[in-house]
Protein backbone atom coordinates (compact mmCIF):
# COMPACT_ATOMS: atom_id res chain seq x y z
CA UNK A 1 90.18 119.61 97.11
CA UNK A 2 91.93 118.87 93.68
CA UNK A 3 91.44 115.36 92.00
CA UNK A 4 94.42 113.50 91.37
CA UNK A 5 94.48 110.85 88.31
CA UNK A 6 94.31 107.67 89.08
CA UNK A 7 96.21 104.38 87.03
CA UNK A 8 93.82 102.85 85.33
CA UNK A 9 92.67 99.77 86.35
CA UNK A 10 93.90 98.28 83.39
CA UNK A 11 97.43 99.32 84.22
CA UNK A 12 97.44 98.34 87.39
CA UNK A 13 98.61 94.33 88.71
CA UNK A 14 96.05 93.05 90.99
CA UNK A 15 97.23 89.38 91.00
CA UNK A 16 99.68 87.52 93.19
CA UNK A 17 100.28 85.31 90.30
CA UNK A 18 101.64 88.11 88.65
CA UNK A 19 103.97 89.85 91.20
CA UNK A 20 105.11 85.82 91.49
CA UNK A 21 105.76 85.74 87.64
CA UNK A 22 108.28 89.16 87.31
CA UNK A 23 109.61 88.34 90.56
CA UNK A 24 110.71 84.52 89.13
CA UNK A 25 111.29 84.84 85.56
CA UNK A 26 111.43 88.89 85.08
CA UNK A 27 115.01 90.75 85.64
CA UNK A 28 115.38 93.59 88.38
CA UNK A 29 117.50 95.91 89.51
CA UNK A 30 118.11 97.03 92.73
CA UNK A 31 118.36 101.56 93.00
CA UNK A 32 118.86 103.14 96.50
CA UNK A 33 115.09 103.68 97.28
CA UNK A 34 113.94 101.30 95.49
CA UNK A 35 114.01 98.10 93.37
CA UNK A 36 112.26 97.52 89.87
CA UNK A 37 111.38 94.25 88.27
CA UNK A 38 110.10 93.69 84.99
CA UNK A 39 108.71 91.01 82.90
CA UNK A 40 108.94 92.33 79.14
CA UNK A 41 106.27 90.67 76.95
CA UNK A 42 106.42 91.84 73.01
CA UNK A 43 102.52 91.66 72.62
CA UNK A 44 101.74 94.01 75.39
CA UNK A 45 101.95 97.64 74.05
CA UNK A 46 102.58 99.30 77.18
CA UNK A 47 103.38 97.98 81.19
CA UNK A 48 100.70 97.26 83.70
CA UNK A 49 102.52 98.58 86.77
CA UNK A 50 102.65 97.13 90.34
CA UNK A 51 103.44 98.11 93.86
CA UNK A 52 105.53 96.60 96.68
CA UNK A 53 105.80 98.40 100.28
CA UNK A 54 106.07 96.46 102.79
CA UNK A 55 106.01 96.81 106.46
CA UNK A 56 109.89 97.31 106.68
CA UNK A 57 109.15 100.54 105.32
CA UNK A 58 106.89 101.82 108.09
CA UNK A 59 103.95 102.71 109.96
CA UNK A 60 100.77 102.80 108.00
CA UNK A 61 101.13 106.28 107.08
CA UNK A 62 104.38 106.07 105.94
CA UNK A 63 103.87 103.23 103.36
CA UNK A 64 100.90 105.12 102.59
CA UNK A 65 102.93 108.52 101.47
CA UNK A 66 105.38 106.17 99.56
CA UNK A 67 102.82 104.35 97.74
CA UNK A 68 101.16 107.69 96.47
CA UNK A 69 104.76 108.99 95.74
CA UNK A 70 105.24 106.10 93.55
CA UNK A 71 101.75 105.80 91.83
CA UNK A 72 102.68 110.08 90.95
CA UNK A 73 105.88 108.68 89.22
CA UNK A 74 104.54 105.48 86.98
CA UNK A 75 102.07 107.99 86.09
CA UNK A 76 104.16 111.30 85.04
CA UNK A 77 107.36 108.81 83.34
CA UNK A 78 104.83 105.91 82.34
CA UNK A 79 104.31 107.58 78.94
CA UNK A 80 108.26 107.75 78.47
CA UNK A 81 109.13 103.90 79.41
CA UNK A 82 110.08 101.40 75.98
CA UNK A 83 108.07 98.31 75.54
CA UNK A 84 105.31 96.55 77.44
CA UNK A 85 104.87 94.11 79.84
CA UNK A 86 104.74 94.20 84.06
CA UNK A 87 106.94 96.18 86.08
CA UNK A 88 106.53 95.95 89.94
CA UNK A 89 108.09 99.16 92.66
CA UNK A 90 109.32 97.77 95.45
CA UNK A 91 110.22 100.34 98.01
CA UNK A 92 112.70 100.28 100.07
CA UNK A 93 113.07 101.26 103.80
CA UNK A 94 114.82 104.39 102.81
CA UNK A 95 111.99 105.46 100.99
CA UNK A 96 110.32 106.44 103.42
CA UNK A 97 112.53 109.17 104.61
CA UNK A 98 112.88 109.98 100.85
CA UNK A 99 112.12 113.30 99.21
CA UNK A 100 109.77 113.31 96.22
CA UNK A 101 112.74 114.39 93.50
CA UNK A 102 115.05 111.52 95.09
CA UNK A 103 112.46 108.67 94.52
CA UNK A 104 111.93 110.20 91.28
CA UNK A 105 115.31 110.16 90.63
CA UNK A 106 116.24 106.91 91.18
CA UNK A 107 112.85 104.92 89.87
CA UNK A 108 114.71 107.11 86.72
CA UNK A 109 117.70 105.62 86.89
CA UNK A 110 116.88 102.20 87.84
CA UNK A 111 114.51 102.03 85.09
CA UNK A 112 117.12 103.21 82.94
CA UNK A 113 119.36 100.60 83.78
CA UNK A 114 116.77 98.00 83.51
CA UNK A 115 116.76 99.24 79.75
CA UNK A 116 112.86 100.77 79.92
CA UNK A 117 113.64 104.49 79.84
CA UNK A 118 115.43 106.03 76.49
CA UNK A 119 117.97 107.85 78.74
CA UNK A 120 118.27 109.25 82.08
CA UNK A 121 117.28 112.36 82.30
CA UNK A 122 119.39 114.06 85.25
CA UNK A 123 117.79 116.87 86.88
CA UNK A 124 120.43 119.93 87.18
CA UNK A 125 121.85 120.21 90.60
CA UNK A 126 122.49 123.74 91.95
């Protein structure tokens, strides 16, 4: 069995108080799988990254799936995002019935559109 990288725990929120804070004073924007909010802060040097799935999404194992699907993406586009502060995933209820490239896809573009991510980076469609 293969070990998958974890965020650090120094990347990860753990707080309510902070899920409160980017959800009252942050920005967001809302992409078709998912929503993104983030609370830039100048003195952080990169985000601390939090997760959102909620029972609307599913059973157990389906917020599950969706939750590991999004921890994969923070941590393969994490490097790639501008600034610092907290950014919280919030998944939708069509994320569950998502494919890995379309979750991918749109965290992409919502980030990019929230002004964290250079440029979106559209995968080629055959």
């Amino acid at each position: 069995m293969a070990m998958t990288m974890r965020l650090p725990r120094s990347s990860r929120l753990t707080d309510g108080h902070e899920f409160h804070a980017v959800r009252q004073t942050g920005k967001s924007k809302a992409g078709r799988h998912v929503v993104l909010g983030v609370l830039k802060d100048s003195r952080d040097v990169g985000f601390r990254f939090g997760f959102i799935t909620s029972k609307r999404v599913g059973n157990a194992v389906a917020r599950n799936l969706v939750r590991r699907r999004l921890r994969a993406i923070v941590r393969s586009l994490g490097e790639e995002l501008q600034g610092g502060g907290k950014l919280v995933t919030i998944a939708r209820q069509s994320a569950a019935v998502a494919s890995y490239a379309e979750l991918t896809e749109d965290w992409r573009r919502t980030a990019f559109r929230l002004g964290i991510l250079p440029r979106p980076q559209m995968e080629e469609q055959v």
